[in-house]
PDB file of N, CA and C in Angstrom:
ATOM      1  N   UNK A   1     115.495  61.163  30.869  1.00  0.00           N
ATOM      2  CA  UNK A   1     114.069  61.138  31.086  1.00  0.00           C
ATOM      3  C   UNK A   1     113.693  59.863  31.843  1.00  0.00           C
ATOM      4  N   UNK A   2     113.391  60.102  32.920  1.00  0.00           N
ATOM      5  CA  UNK A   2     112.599  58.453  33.560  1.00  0.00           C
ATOM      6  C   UNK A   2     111.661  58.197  32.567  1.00  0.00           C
ATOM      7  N   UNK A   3     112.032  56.529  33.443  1.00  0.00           N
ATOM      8  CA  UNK A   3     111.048  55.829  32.425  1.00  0.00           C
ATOM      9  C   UNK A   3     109.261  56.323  32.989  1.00  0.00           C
ATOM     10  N   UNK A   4     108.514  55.373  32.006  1.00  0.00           N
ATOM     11  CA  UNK A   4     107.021  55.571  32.630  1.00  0.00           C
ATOM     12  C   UNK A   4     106.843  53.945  33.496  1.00  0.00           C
ATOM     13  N   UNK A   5     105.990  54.356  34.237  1.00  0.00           N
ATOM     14  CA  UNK A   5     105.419  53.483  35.884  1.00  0.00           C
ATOM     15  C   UNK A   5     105.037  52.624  35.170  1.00  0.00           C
ATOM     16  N   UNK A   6     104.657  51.087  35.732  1.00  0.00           N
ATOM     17  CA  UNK A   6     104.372  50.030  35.020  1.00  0.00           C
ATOM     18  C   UNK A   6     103.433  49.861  36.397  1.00  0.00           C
ATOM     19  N   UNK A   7     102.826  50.109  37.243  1.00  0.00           N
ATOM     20  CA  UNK A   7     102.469  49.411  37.896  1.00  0.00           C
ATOM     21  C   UNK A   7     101.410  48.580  38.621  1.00  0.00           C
ATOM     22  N   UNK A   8     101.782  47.424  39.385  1.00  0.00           N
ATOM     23  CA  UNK A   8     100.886  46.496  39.249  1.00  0.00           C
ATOM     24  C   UNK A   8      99.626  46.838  39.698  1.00  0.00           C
ATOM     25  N   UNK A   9      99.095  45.615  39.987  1.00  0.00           N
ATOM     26  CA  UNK A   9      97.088  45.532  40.634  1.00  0.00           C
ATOM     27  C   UNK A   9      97.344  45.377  41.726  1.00  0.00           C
ATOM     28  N   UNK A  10      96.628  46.516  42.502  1.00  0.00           N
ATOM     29  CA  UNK A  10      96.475  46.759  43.915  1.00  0.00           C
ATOM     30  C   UNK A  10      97.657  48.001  44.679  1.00  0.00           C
ATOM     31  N   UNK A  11      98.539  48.346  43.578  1.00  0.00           N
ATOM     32  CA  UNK A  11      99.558  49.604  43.954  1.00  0.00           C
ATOM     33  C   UNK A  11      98.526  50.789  44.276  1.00  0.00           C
ATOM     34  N   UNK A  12      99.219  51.891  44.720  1.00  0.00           N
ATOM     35  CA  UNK A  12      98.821  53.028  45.608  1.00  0.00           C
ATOM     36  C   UNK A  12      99.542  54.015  44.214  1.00  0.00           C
ATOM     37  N   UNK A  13      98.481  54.741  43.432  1.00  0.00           N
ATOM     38  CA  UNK A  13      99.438  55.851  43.041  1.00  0.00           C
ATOM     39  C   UNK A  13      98.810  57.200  43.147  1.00  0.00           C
ATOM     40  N   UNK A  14      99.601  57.948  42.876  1.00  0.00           N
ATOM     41  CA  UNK A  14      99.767  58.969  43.256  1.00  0.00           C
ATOM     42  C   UNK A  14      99.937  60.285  41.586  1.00  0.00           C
ATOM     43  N   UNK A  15      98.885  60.894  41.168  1.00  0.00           N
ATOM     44  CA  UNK A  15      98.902  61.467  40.185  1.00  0.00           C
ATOM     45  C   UNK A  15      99.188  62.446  40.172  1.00  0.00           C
ATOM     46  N   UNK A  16      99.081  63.272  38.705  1.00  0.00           N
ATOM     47  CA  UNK A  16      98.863  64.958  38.541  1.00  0.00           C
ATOM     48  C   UNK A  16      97.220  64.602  37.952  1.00  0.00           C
ATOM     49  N   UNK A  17      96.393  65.446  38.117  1.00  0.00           N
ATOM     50  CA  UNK A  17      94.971  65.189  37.626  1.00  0.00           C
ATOM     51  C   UNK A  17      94.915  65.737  36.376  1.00  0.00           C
ATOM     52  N   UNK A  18      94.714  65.076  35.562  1.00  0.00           N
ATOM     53  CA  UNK A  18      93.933  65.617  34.480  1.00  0.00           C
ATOM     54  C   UNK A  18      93.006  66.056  34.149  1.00  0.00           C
ATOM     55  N   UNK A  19      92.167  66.543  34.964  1.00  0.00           N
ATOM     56  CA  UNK A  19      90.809  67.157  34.405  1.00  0.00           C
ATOM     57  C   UNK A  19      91.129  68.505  35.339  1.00  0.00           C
ATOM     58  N   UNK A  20      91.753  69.406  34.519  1.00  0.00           N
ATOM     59  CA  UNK A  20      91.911  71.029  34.799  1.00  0.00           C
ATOM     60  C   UNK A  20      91.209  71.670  35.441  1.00  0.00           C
ATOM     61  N   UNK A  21      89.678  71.889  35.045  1.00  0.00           N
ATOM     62  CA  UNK A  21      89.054  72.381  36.004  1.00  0.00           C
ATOM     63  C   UNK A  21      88.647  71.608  37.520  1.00  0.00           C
ATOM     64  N   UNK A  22      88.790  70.580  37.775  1.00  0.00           N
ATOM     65  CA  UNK A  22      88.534  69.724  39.245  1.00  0.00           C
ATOM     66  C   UNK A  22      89.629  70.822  39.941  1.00  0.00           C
ATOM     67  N   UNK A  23      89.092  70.490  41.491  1.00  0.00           N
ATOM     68  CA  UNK A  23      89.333  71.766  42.164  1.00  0.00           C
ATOM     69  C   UNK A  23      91.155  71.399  42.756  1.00  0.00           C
ATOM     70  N   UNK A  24      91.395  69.198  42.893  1.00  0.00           N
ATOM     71  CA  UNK A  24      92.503  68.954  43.060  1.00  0.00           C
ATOM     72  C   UNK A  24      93.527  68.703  42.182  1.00  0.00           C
ATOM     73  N   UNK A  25      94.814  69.084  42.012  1.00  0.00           N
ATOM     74  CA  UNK A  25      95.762  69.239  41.451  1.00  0.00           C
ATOM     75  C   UNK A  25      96.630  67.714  41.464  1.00  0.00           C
ATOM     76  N   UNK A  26      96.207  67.138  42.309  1.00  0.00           N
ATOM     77  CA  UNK A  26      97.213  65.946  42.847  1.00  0.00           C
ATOM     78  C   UNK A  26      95.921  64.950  43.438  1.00  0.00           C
ATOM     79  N   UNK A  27      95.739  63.458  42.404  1.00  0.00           N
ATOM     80  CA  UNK A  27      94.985  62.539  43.638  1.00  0.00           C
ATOM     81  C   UNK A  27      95.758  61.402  43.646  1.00  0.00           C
ATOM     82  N   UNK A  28      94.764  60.049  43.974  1.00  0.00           N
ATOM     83  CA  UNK A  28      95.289  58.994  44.279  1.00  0.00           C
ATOM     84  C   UNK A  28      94.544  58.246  43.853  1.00  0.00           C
ATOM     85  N   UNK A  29      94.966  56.900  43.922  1.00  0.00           N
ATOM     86  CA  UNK A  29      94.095  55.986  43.871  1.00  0.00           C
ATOM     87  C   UNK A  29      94.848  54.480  43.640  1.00  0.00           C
ATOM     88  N   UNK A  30      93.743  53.745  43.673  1.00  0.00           N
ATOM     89  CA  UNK A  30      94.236  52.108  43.533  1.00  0.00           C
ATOM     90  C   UNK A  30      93.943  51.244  42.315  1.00  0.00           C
ATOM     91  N   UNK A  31      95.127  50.729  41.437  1.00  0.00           N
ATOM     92  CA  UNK A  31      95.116  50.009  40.389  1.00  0.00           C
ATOM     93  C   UNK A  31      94.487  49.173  40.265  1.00  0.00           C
ATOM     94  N   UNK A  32      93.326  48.667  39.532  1.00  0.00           N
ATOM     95  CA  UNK A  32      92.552  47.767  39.240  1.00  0.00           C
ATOM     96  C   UNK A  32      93.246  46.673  38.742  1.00  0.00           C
ATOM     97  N   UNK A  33      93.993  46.935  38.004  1.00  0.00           N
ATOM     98  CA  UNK A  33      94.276  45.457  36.989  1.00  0.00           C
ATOM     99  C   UNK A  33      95.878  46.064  35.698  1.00  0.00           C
ATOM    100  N   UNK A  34      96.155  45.203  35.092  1.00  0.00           N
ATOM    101  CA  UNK A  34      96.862  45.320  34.209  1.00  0.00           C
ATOM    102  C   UNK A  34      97.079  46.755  33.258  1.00  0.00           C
ATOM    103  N   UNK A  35      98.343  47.584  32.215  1.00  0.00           N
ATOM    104  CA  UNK A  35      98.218  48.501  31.975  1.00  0.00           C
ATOM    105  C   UNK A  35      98.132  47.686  30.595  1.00  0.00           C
ATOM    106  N   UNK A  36      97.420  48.280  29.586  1.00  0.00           N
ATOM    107  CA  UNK A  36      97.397  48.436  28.560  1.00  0.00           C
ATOM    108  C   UNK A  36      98.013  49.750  27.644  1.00  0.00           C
ATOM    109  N   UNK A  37      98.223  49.268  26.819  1.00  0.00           N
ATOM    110  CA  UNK A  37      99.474  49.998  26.240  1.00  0.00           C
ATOM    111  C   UNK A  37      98.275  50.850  24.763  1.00  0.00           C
ATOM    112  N   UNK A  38      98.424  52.140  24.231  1.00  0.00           N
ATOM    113  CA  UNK A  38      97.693  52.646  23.121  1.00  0.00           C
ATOM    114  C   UNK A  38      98.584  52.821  22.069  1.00  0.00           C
ATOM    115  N   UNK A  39      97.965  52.100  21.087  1.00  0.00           N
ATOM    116  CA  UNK A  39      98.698  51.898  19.681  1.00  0.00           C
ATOM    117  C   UNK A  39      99.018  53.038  19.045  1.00  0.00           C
ATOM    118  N   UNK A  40      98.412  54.190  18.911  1.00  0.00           N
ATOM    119  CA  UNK A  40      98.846  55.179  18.218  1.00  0.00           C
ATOM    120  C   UNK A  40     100.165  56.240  18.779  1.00  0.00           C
ATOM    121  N   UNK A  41     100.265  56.435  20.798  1.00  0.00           N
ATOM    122  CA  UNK A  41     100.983  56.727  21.134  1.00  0.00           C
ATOM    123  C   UNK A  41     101.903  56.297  21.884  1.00  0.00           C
ATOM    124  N   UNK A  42     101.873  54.849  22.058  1.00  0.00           N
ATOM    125  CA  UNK A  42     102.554  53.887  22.742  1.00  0.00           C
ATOM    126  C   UNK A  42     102.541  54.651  24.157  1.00  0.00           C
ATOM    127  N   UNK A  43     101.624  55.239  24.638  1.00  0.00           N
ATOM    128  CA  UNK A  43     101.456  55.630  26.032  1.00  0.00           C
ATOM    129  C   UNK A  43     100.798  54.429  26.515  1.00  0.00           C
ATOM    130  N   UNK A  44     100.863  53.734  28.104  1.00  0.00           N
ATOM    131  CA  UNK A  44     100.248  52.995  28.738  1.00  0.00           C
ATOM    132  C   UNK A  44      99.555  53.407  29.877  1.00  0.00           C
ATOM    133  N   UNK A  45      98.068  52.935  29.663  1.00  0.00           N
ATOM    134  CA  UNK A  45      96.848  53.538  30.576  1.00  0.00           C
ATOM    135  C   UNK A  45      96.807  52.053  31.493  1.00  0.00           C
ATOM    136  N   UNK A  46      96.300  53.047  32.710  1.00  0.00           N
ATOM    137  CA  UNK A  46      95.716  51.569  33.946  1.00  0.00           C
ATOM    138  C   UNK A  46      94.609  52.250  34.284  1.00  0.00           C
ATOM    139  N   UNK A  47      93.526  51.103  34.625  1.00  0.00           N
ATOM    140  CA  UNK A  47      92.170  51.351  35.585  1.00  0.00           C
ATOM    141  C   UNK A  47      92.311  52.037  36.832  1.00  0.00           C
ATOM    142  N   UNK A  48      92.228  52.976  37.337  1.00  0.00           N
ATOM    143  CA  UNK A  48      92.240  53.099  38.886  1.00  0.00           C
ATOM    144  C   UNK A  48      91.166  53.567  39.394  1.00  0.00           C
ATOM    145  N   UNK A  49      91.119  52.783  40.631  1.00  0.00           N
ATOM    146  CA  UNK A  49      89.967  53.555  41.737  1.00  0.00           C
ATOM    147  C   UNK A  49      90.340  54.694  42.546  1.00  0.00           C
ATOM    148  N   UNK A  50      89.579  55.796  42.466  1.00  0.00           N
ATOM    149  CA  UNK A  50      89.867  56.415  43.616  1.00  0.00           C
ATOM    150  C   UNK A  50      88.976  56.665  44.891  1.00  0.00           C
ATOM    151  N   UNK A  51      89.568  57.064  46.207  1.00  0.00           N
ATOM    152  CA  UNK A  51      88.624  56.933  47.139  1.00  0.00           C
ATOM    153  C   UNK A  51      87.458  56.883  47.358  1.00  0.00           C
ATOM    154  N   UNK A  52      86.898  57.806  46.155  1.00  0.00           N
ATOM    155  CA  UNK A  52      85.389  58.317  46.523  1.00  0.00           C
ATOM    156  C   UNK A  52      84.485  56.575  45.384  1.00  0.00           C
ATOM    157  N   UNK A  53      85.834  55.818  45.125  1.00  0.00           N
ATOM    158  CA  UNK A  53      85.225  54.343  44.009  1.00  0.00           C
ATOM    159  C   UNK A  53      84.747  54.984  42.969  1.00  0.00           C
ATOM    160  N   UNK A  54      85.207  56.167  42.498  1.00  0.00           N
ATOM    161  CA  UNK A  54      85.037  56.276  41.149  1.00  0.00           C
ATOM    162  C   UNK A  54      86.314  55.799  40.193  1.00  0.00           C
ATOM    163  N   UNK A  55      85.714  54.872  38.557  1.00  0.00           N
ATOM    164  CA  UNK A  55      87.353  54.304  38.651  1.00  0.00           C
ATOM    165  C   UNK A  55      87.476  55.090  36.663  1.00  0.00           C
ATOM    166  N   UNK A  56      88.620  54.984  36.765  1.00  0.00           N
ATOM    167  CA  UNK A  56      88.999  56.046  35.376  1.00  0.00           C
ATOM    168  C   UNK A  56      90.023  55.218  34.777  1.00  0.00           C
ATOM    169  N   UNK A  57      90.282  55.779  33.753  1.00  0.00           N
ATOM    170  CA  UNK A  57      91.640  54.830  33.131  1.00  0.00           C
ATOM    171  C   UNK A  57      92.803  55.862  33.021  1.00  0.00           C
ATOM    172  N   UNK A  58      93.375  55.536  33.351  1.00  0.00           N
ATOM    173  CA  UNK A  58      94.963  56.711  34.041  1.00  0.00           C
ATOM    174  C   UNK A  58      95.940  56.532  32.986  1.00  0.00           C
ATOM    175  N   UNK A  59      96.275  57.845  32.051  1.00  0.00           N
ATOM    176  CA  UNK A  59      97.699  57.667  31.365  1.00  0.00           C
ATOM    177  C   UNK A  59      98.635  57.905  32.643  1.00  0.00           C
ATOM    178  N   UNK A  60      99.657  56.964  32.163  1.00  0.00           N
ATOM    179  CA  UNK A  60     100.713  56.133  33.123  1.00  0.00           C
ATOM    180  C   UNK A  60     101.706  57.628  33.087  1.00  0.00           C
ATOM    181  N   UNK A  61     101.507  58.543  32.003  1.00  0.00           N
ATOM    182  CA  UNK A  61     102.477  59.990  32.095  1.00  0.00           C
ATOM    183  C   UNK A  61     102.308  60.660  33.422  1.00  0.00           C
ATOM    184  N   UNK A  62     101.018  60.716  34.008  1.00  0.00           N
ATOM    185  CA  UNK A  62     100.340  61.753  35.095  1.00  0.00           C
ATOM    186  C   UNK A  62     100.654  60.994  36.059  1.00  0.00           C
ATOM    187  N   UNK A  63     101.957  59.546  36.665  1.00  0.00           N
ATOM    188  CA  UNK A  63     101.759  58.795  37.399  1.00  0.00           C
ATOM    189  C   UNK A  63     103.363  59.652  38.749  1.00  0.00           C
ATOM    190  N   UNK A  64     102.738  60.314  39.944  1.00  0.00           N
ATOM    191  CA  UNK A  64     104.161  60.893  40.847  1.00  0.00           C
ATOM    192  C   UNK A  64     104.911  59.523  41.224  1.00  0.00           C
ATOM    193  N   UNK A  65     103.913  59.399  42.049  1.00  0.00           N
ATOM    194  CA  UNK A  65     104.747  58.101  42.902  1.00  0.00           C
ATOM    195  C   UNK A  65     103.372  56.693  42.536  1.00  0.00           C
ATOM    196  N   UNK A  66     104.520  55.228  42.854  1.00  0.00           N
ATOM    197  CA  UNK A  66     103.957  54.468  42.788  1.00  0.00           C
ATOM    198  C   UNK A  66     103.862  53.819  44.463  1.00  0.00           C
ATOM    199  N   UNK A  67     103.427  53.573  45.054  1.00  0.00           N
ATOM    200  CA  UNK A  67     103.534  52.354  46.327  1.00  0.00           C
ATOM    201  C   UNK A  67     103.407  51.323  46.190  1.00  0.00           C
ATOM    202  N   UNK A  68     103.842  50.030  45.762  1.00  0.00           N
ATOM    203  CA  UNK A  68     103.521  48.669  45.988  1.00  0.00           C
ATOM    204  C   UNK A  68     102.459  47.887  46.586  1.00  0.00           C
ATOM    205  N   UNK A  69     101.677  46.892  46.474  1.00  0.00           N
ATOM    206  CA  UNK A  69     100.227  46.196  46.805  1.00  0.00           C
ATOM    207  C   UNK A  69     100.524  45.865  48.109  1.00  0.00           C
ATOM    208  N   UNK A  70      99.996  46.380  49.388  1.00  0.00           N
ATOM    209  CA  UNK A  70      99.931  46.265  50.430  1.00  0.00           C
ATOM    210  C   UNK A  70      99.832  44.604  50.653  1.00  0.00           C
ATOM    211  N   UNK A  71     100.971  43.960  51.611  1.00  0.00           N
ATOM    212  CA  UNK A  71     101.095  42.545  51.337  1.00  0.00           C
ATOM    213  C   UNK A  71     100.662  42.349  53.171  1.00  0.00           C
ATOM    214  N   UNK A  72      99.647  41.553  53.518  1.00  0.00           N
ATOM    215  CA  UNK A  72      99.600  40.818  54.730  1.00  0.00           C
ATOM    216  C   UNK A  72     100.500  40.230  55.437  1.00  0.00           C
ATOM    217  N   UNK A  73     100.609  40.635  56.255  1.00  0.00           N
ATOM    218  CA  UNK A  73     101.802  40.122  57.707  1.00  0.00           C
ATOM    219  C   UNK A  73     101.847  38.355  57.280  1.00  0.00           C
ATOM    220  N   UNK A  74     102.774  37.705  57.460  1.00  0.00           N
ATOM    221  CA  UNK A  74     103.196  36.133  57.521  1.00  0.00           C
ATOM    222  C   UNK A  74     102.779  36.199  59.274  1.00  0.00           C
ATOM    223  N   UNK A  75     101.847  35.221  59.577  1.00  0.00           N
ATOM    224  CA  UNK A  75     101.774  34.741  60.863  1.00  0.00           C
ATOM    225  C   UNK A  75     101.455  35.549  61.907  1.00  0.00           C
ATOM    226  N   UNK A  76     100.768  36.678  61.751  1.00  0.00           N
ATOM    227  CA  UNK A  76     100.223  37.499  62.377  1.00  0.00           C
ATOM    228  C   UNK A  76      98.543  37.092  62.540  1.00  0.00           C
ATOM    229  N   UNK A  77      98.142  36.556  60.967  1.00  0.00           N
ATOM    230  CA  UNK A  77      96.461  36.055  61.382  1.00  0.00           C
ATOM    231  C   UNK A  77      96.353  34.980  61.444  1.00  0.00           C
ATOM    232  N   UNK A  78      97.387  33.995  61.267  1.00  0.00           N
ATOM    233  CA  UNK A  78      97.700  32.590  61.083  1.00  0.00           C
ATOM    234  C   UNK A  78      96.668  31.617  61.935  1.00  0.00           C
ATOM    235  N   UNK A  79      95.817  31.002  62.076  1.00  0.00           N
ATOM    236  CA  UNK A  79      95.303  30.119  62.265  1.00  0.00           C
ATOM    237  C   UNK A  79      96.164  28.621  63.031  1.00  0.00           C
TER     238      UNK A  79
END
C-alpha cells in the first residue's frame, strides 16, 4: 500500500473529489500550509486552494499526484 502524501505549502495537487454529486471527478489545487494529522483516524488533512480560491481542508487519502512548490529561476530576475 503506498504511503499517504505529506505535502508541503505551495505544492500543486491533484485529487479524487469528494463531494459526489459536483459535476468533477478529479480537481486541483494549491496547499496552503502544514498537514495536520486527526486523532481519531490518524488520517492527515491539508488546506487547499483551488482555482476558482475556494479553500477546503483535503484528506491527504483523495491526494493522485503531488507537484512540488514552484521555485524561481537563480539569476534570471537578479538585480
Amino acid at each position: 500500500m503506498p504511503s499517504t502524501p505529506r505535502p508541503d505549502r505551495g505544492s500543486v495537487v491533484t485529487y479524487l473529489n469528494p463531494d459526489a454529486p459536483h459535476p468533477a471527478a478529479v480537481l486541483s489545487g494549491v496547499v496552503l500550509g502544514a498537514h495536520v494529522t486527526d486523532p481519531e483516524t490518524s488520517h492527515l488533512w491539508v488546506p487547499v486552494m483551488s482555482p476558482d480560491s475556494t479553500v477546503s481542508v483535503l484528506d491527504t487519502v483523495h491526494i493522485m499526484k503531488v507537484e512540488p512548490p514552484a521555485r524561481p529561476r537563480r539569476g534570471s530576475d537578479a538585480i
